[in-house]
C-alpha atoms as a PDB file:
ATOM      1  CA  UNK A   1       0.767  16.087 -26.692  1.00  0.00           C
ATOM      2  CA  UNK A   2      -0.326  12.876 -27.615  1.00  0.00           C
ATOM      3  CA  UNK A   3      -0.083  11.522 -23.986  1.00  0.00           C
ATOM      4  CA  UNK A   4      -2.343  14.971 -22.880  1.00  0.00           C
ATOM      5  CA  UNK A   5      -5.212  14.214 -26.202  1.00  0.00           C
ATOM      6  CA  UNK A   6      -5.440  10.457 -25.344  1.00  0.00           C
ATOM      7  CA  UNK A   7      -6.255  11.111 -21.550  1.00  0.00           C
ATOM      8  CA  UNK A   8      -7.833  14.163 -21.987  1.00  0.00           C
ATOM      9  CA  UNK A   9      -5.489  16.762 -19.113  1.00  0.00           C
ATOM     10  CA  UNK A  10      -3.719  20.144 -20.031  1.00  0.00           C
ATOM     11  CA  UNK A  11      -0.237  19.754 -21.219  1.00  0.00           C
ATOM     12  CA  UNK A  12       0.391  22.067 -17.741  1.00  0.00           C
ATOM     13  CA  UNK A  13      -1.553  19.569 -15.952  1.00  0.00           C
ATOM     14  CA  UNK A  14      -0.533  18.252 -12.373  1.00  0.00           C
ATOM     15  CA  UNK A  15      -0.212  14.446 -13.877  1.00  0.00           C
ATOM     16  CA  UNK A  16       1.560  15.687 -16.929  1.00  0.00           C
ATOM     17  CA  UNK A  17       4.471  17.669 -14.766  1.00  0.00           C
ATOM     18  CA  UNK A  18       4.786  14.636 -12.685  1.00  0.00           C
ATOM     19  CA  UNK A  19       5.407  12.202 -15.795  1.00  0.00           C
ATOM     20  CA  UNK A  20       7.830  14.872 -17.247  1.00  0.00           C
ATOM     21  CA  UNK A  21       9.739  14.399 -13.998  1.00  0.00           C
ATOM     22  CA  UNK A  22       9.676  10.791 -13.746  1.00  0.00           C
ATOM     23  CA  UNK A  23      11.870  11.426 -17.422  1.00  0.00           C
ATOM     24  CA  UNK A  24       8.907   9.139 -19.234  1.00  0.00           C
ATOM     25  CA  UNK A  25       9.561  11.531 -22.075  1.00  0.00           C
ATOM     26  CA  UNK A  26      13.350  11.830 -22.350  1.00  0.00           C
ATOM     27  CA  UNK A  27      15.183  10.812 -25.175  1.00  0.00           C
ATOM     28  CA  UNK A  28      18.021   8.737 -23.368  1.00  0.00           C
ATOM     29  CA  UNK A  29      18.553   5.383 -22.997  1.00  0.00           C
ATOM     30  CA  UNK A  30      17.188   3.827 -20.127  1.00  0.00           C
ATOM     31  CA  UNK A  31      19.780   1.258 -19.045  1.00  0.00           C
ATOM     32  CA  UNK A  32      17.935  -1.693 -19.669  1.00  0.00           C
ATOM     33  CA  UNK A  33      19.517  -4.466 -22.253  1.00  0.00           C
ATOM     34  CA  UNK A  34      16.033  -5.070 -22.926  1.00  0.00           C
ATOM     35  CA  UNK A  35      12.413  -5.227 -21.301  1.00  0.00           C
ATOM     36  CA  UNK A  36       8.959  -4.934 -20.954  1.00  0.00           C
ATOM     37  CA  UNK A  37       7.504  -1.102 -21.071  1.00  0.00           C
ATOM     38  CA  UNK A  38       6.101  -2.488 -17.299  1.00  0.00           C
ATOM     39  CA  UNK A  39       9.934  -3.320 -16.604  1.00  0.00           C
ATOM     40  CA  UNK A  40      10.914   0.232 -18.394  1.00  0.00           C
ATOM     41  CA  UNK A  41       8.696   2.352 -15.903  1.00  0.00           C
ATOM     42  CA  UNK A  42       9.630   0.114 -13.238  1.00  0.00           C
ATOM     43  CA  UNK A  43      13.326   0.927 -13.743  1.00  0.00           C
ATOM     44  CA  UNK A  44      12.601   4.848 -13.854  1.00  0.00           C
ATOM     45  CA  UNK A  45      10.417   4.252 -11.007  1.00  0.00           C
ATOM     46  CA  UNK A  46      13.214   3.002  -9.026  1.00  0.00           C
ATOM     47  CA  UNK A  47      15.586   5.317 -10.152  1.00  0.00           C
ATOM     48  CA  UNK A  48      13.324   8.279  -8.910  1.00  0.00           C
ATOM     49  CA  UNK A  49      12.213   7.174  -5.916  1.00  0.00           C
ATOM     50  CA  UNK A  50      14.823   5.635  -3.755  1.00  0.00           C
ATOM     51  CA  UNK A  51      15.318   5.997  -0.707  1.00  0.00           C
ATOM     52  CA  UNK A  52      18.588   7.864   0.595  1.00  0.00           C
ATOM     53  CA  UNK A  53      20.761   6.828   3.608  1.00  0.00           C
ATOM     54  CA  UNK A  54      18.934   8.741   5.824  1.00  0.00           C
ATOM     55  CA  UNK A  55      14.908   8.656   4.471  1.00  0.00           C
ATOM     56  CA  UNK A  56      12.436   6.463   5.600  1.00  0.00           C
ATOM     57  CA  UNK A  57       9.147   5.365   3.859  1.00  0.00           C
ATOM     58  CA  UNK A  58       5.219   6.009   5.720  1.00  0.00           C
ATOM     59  CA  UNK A  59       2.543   4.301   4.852  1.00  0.00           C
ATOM     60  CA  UNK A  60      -0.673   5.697   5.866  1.00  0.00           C
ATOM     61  CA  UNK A  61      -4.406   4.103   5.521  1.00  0.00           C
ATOM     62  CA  UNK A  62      -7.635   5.894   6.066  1.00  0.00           C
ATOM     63  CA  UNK A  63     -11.273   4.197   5.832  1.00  0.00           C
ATOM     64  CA  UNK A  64     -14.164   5.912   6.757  1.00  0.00           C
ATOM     65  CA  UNK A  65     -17.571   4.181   6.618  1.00  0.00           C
ATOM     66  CA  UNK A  66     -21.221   5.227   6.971  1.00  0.00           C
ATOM     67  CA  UNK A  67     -24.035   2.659   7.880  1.00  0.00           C
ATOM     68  CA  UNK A  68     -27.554   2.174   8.780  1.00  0.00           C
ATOM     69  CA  UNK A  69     -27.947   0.130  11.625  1.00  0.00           C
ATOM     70  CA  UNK A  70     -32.150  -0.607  13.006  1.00  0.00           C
ATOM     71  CA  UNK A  71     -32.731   2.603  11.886  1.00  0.00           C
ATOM     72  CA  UNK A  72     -29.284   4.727  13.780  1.00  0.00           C
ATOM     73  CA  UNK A  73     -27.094   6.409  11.376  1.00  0.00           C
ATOM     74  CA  UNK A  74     -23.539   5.473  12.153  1.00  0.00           C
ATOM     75  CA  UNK A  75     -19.855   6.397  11.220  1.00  0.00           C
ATOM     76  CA  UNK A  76     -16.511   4.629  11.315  1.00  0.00           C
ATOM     77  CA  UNK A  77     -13.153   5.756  10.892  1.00  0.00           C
ATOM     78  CA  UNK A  78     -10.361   3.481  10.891  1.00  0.00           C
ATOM     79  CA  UNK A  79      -7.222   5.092  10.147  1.00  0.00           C
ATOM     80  CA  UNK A  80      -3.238   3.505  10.562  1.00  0.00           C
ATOM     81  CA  UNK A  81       0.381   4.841  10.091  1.00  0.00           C
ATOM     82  CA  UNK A  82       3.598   3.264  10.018  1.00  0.00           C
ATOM     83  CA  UNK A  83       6.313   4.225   9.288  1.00  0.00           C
ATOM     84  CA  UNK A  84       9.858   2.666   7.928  1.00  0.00           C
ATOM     85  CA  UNK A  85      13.271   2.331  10.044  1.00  0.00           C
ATOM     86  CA  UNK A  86      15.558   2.275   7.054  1.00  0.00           C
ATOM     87  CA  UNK A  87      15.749   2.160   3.712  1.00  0.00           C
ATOM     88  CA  UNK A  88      15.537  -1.730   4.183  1.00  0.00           C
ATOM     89  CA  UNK A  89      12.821  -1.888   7.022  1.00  0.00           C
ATOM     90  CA  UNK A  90      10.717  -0.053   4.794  1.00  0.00           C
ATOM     91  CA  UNK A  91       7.005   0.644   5.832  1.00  0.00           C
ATOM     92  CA  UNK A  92       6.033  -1.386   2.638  1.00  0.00           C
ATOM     93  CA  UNK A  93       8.073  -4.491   3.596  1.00  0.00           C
ATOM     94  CA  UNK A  94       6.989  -4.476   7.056  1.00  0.00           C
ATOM     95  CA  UNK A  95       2.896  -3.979   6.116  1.00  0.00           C
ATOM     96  CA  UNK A  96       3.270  -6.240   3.301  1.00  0.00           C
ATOM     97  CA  UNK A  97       5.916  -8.994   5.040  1.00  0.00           C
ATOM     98  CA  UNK A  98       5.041  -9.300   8.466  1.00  0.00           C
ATOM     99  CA  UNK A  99       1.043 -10.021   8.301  1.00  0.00           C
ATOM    100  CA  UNK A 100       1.833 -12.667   5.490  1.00  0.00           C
ATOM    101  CA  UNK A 101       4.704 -14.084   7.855  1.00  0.00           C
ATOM    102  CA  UNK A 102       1.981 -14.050  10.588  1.00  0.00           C
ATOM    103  CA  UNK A 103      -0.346 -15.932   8.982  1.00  0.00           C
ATOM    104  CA  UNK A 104       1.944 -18.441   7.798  1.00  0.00           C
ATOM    105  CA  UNK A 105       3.094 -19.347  11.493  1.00  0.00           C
ATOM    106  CA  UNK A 106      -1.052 -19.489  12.317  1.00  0.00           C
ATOM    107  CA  UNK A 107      -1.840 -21.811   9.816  1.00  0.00           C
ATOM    108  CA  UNK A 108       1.555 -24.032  10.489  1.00  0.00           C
ATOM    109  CA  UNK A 109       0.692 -24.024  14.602  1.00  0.00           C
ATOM    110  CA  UNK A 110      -3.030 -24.892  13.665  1.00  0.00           C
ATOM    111  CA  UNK A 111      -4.580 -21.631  14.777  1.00  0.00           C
ATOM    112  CA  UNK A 112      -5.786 -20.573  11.703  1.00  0.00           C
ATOM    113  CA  UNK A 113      -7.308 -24.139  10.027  1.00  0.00           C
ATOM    114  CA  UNK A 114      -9.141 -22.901   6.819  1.00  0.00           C
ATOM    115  CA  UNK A 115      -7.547 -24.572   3.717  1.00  0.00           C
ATOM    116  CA  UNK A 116      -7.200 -22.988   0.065  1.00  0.00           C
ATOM    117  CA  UNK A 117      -6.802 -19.773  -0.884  1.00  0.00           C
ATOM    118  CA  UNK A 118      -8.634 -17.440   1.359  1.00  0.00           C
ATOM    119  CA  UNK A 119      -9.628 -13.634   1.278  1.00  0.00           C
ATOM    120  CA  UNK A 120      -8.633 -12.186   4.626  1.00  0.00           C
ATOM    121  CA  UNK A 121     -12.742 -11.371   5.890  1.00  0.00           C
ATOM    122  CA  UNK A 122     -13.344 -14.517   7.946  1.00  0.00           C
ATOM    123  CA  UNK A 123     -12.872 -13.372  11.610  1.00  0.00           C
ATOM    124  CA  UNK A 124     -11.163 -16.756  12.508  1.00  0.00           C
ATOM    125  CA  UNK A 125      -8.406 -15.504   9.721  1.00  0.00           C
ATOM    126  CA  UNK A 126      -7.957 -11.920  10.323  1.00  0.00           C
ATOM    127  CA  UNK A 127      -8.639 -11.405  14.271  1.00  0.00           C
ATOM    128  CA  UNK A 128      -5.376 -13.885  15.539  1.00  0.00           C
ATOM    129  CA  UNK A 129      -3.305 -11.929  12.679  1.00  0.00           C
ATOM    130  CA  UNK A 130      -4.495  -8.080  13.410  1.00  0.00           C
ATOM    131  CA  UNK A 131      -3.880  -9.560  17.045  1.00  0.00           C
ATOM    132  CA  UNK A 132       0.388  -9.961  16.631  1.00  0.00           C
ATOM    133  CA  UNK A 133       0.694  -6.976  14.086  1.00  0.00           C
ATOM    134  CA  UNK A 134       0.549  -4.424  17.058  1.00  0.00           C
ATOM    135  CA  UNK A 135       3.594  -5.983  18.317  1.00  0.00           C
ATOM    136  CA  UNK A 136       5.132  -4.916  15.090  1.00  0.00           C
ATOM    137  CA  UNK A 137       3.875  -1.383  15.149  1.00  0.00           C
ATOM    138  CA  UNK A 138       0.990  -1.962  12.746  1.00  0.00           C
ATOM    139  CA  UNK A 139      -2.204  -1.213  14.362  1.00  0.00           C
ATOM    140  CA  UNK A 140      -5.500   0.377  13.215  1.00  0.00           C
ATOM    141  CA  UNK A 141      -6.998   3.344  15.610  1.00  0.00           C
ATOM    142  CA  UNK A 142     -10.979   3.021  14.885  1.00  0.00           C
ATOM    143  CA  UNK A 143     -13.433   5.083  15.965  1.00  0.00           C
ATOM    144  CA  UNK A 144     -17.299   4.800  15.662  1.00  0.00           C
ATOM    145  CA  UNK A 145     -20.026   6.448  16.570  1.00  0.00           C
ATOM    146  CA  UNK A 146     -23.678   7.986  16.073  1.00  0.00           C
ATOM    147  CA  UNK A 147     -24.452  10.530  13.102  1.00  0.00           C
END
């Protein structure tokens, strides 16, 4: 109830049935010596949502954009899906993993030259990297055109 009045949603609420089933609200312990309440919900997290022998993990990504450009109304979709071999070749390993792993090898082979930290917008950073993800299965299907 407390949880429901702080947030403001019905105790029959979508959000609420989901945090009942994530056991958030059980009295039991957690199995956890000790820990942060980020490391508790992390724990149950883990607990809930593993994957079995035989279940794989998608990750999906949808952007969809709509721009003035000299006076044309335009729209652009750019949508991707990939999805896990195992329950160690997850979706979220490979999307997370292998553009990081690619952009270490560009900047150790000189291709990619920029030094510091660096947000990902600078075409010189992300074109040779979106370049070698397709090999890996990750690639983004855009579309564009006139409104």
């Amino acid at each position: 109830n407390k949880v429901c009045e702080k947030f403001d949603f019905d105790l029959n609420s979508t959000i609420m049935k989901k945090l009942v089933w994530l056991g958030i609200f059980e009295d039991r312990l957690v199995g956890l010596k000790e820990g942060t309440p980020a490391q508790i919900l992390q724990h149950l997290l883990e607990q809930k949502w593993s994957l079995g022998p035989e279940d794989k993990d998608m990750i999906t990504m949808y952007h969809h954009f709509e721009y003035n450009l000299d006076g044309q109304e335009k729209e652009l979709v750019s949508r991707m899906v990939v999805i896990g071999t195992n329950q160690v070749h997850t979706a979220m390993s490979i999307t997370v993993g292998v553009p990081v792993a690619i952009a270490t090898k560009l900047i150790l082979t000189g291709k990619i030259t920029r030094k510091g930290v660096q947000v990902p917008i600078m075409k010189d950073v992300y074109e040779p990297v979106m370049a070698e993800l397709d090999a890996y299965g990750i690639k983004f299907i855009e579309e564009e055109r006139n409104i």
